[in-house]
N, C-alpha and C. Protein backbone atom coordinates (compact mmCIF):
# COMPACT_ATOMS: atom_id res chain seq x y z
N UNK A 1 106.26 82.57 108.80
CA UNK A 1 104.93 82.23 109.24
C UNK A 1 103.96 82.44 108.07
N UNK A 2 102.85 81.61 107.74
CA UNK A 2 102.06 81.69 107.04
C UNK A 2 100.40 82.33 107.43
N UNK A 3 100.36 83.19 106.78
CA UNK A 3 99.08 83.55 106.69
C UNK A 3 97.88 82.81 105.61
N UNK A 4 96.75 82.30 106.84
CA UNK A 4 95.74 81.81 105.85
C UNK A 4 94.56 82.29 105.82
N UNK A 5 93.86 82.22 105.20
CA UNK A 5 92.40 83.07 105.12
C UNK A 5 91.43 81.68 104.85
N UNK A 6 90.22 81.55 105.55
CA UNK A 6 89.74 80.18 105.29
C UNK A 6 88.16 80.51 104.29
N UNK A 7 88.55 80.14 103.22
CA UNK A 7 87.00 81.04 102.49
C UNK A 7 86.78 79.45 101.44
N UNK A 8 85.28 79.65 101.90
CA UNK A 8 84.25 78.31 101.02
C UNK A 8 85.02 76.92 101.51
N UNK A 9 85.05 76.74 102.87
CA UNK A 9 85.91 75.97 103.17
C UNK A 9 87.31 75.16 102.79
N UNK A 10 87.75 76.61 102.38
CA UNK A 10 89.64 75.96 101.66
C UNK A 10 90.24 76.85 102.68
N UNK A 11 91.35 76.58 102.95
CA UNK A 11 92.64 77.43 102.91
C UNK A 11 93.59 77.81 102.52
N UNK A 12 92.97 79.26 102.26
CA UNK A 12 94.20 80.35 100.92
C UNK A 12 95.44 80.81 101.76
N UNK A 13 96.68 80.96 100.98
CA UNK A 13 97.53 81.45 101.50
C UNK A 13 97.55 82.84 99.77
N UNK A 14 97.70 83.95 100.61
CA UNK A 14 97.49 84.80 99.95
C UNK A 14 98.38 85.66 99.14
N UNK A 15 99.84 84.94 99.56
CA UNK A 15 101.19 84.97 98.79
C UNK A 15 100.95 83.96 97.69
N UNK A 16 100.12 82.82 97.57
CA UNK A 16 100.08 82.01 96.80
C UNK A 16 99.18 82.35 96.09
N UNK A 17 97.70 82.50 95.80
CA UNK A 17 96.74 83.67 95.12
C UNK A 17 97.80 83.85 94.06
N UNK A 18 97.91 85.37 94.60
CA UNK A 18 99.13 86.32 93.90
C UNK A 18 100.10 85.61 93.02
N UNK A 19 100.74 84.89 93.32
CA UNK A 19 101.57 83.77 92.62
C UNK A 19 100.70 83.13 91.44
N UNK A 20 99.49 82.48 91.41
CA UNK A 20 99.29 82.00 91.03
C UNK A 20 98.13 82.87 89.56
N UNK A 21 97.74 84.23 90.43
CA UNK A 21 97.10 84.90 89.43
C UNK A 21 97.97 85.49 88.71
N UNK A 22 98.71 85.87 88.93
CA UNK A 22 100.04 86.78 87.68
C UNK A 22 100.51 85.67 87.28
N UNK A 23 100.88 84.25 87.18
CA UNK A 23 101.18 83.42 86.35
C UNK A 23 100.32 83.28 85.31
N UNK A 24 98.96 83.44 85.71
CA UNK A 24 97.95 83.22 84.65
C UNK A 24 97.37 83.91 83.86
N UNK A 25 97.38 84.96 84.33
CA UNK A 25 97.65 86.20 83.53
C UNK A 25 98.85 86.55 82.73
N UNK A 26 99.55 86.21 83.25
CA UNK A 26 101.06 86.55 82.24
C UNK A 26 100.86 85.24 80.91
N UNK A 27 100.33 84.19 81.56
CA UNK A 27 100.83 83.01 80.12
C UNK A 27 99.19 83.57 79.55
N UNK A 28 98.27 83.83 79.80
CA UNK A 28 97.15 84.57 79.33
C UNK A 28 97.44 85.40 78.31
N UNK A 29 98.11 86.10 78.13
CA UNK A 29 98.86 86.88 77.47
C UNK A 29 100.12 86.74 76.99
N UNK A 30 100.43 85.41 76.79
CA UNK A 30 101.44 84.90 75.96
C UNK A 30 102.76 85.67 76.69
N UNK A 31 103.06 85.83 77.84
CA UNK A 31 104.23 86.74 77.77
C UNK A 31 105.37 85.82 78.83
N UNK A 32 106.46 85.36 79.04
CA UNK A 32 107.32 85.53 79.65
C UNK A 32 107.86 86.12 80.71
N UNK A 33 108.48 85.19 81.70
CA UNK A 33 108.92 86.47 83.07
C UNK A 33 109.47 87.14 82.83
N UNK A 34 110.32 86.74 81.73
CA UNK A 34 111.23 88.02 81.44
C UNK A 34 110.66 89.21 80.83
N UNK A 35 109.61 88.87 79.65
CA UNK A 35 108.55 89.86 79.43
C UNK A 35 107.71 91.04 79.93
N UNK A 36 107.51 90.10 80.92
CA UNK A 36 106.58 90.88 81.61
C UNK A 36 107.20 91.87 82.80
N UNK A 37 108.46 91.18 83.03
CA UNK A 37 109.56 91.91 84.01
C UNK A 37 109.87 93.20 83.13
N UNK A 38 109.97 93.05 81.79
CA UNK A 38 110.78 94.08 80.97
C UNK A 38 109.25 95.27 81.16
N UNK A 39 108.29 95.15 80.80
CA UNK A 39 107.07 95.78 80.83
C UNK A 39 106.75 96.62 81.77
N UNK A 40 107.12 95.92 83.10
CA UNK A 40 106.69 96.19 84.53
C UNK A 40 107.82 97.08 84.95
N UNK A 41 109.07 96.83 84.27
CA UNK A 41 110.05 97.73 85.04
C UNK A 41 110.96 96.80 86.19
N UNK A 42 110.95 95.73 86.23
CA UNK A 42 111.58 94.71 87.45
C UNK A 42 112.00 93.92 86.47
N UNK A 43 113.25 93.04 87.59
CA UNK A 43 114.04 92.15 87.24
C UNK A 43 112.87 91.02 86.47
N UNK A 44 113.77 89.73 85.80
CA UNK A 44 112.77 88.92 85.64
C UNK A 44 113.35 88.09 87.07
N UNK A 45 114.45 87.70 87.83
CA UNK A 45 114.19 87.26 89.21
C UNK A 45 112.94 87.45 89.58
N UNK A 46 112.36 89.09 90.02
CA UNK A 46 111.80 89.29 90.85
C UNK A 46 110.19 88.79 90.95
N UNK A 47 110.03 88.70 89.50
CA UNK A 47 108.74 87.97 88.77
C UNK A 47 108.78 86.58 89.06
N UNK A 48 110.02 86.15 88.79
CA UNK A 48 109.67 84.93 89.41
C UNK A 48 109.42 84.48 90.56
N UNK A 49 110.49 85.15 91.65
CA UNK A 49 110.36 84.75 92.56
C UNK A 49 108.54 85.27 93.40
N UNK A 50 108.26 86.28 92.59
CA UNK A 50 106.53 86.44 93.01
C UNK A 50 106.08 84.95 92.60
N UNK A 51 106.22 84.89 91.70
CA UNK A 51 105.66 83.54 90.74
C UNK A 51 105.72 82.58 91.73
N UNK A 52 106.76 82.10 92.29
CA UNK A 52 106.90 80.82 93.18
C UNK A 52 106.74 81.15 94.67
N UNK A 53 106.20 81.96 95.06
CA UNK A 53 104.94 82.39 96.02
C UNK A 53 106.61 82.75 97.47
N UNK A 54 107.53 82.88 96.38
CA UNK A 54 109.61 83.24 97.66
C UNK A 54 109.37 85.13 98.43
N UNK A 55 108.48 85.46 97.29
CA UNK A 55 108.31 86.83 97.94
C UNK A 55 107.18 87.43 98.24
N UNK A 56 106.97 88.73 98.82
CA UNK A 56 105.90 89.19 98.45
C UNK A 56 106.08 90.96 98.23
N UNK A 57 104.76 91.43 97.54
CA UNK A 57 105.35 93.02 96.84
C UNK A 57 104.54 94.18 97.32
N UNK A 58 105.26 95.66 97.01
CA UNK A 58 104.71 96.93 98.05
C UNK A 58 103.45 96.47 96.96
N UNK A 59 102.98 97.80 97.21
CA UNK A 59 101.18 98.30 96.20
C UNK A 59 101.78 98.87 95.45
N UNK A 60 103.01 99.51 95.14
CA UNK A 60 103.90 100.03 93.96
C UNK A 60 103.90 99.13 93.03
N UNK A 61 104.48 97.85 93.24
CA UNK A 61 104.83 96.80 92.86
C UNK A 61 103.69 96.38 91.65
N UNK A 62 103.21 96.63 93.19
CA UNK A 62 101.73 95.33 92.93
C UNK A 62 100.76 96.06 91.59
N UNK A 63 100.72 97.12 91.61
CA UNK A 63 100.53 98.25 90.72
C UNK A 63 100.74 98.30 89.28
N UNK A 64 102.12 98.20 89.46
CA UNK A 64 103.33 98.41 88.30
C UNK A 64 102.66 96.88 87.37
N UNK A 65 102.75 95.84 88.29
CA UNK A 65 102.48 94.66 87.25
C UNK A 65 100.85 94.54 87.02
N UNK A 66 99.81 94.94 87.51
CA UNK A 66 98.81 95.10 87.22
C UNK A 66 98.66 95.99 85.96
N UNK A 67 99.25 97.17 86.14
CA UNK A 67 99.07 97.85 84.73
C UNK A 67 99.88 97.46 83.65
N UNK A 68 100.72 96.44 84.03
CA UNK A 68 102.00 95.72 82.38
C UNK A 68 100.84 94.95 82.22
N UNK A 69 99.64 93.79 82.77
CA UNK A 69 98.88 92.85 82.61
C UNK A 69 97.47 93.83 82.24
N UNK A 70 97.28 94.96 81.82
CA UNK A 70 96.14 95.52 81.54
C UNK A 70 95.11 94.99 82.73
N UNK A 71 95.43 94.34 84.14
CA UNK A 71 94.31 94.43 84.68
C UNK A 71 94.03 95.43 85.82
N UNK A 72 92.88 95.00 86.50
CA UNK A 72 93.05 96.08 87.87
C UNK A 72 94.12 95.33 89.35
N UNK A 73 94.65 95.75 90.02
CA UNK A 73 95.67 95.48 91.18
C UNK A 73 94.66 94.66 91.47
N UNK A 74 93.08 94.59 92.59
CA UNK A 74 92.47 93.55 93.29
C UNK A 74 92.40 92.24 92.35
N UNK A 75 92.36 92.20 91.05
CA UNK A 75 92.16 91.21 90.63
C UNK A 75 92.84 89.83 90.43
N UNK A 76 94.63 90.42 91.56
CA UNK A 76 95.81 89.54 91.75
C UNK A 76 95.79 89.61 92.89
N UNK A 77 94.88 89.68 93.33
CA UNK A 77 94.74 89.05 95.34
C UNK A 77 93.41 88.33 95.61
N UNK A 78 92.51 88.18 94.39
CA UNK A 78 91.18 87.25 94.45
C UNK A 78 91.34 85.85 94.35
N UNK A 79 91.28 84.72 94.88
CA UNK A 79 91.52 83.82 94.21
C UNK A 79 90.90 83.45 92.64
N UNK A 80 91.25 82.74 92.18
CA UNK A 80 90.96 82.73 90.96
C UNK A 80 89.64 82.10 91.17
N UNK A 81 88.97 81.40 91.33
CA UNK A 81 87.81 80.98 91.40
C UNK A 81 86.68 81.85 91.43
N UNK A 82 87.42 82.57 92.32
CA UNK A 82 86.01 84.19 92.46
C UNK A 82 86.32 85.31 91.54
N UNK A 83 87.37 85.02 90.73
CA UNK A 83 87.35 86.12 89.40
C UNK A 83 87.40 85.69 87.83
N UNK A 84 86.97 84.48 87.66
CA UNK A 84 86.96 83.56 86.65
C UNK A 84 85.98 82.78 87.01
N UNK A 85 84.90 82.04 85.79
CA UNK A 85 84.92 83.27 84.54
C UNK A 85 83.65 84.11 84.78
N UNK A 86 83.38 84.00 86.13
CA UNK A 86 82.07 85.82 85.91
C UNK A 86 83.15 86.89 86.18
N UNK A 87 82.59 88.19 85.72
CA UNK A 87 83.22 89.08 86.23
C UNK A 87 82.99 89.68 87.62
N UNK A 88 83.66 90.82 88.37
CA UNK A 88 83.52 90.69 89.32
C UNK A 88 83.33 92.34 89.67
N UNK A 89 82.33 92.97 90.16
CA UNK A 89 82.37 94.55 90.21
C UNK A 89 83.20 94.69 91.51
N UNK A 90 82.97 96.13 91.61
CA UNK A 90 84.39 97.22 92.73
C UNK A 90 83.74 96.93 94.35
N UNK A 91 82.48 96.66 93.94
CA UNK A 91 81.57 96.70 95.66
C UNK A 91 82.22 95.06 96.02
N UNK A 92 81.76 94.14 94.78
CA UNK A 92 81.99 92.53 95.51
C UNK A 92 83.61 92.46 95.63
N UNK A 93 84.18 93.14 94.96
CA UNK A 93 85.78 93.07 95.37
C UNK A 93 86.42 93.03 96.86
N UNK A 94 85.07 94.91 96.66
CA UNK A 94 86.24 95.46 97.97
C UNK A 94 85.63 94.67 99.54
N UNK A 95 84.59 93.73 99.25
CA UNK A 95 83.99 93.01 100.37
C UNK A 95 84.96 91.93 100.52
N UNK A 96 85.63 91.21 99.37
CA UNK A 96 85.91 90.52 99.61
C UNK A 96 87.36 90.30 100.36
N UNK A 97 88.13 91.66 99.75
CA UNK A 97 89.43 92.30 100.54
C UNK A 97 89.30 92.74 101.56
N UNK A 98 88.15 93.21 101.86
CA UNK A 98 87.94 93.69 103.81
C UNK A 98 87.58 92.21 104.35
N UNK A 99 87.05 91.08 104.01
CA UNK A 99 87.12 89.85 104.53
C UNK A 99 88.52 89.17 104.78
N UNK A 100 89.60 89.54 103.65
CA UNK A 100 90.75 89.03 103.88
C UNK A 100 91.54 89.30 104.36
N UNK A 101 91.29 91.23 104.50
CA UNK A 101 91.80 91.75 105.68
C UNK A 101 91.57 91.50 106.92
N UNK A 102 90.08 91.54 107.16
CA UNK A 102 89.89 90.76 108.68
C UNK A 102 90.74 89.81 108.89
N UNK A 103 90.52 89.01 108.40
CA UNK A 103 91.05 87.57 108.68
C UNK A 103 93.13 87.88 109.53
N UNK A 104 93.35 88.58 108.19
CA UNK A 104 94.84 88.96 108.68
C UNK A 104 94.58 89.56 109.89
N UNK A 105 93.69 90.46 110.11
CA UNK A 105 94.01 91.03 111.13
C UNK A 105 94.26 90.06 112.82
N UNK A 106 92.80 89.66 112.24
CA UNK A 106 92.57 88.39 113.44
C UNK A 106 93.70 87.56 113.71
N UNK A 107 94.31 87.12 112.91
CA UNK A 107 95.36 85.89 113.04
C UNK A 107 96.53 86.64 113.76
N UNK A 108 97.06 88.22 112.96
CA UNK A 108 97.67 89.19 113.75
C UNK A 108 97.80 89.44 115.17
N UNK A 109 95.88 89.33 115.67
CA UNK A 109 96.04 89.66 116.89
C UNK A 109 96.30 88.24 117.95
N UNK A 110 95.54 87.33 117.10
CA UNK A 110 96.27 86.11 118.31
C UNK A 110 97.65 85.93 118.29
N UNK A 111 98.51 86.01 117.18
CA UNK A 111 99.84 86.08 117.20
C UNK A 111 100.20 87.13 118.51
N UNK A 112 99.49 88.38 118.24
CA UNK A 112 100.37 89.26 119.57
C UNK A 112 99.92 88.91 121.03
N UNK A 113 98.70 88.14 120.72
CA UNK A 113 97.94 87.63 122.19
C UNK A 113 99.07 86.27 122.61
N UNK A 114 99.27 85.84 121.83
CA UNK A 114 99.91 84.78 122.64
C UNK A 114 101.66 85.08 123.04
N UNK A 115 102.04 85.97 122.36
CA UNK A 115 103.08 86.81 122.69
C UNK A 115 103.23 87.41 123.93
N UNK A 116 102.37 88.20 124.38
CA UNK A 116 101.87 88.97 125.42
C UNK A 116 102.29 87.67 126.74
């Protein structure tokens, strides 16, 4: 099942984000999956398969490759549009992750509502 978040009238899938910001960040930095796998401590599979939006990772994870990419962890769950090229402070971040949390949550609960 896919989770979407509907922001500035698009729809993000937020495994894809992720996918798509550590790709750009990694060739940003000239580096390789395998590179950046060696850096991070993980397979280069596992990079990829983040890469092609097959998996998704703990906050360990998510962590581990944020600090091989010198950036901060939120800045691989923003879409790129809202973190390129202004920068982006800790307040407009964390608004924007409690928005995307809502959203999960919401979709969460009609999933269990229609379950019920």
């Amino acid at each position: 099942m896919h989770h979407y978040l509907s922001m500035k009238g698009k729809k993000l899938d937020l495994r894809r984000i992720l996918a798509a910001n550590l790709k750009e960040q990694r060739k940003t930095l000239g580096l390789s999956q395998e590179k950046l796998a060696e850096m991070a401590g993980l397979s280069w599979q596992t990079v990829n398969s983040i890469e092609c939006h097959r998996t998704w990772v703990s906050d360990k994870t998510l962590e581990t490759l944020a600090d091989a990419l010198k950036i901060e962890s939120f800045q691989l769950l923003l879409p790129i549009e809202d973190t390129q090229p202004k920068a982006i402070n800790s307040d407009e971040a964390i608004k924007k992750l409690v928005k995307i949390k809502r959203s999960f949550d919401d979709s969460f609960n009609e999933t269990v509502n229609l379950i019920k």
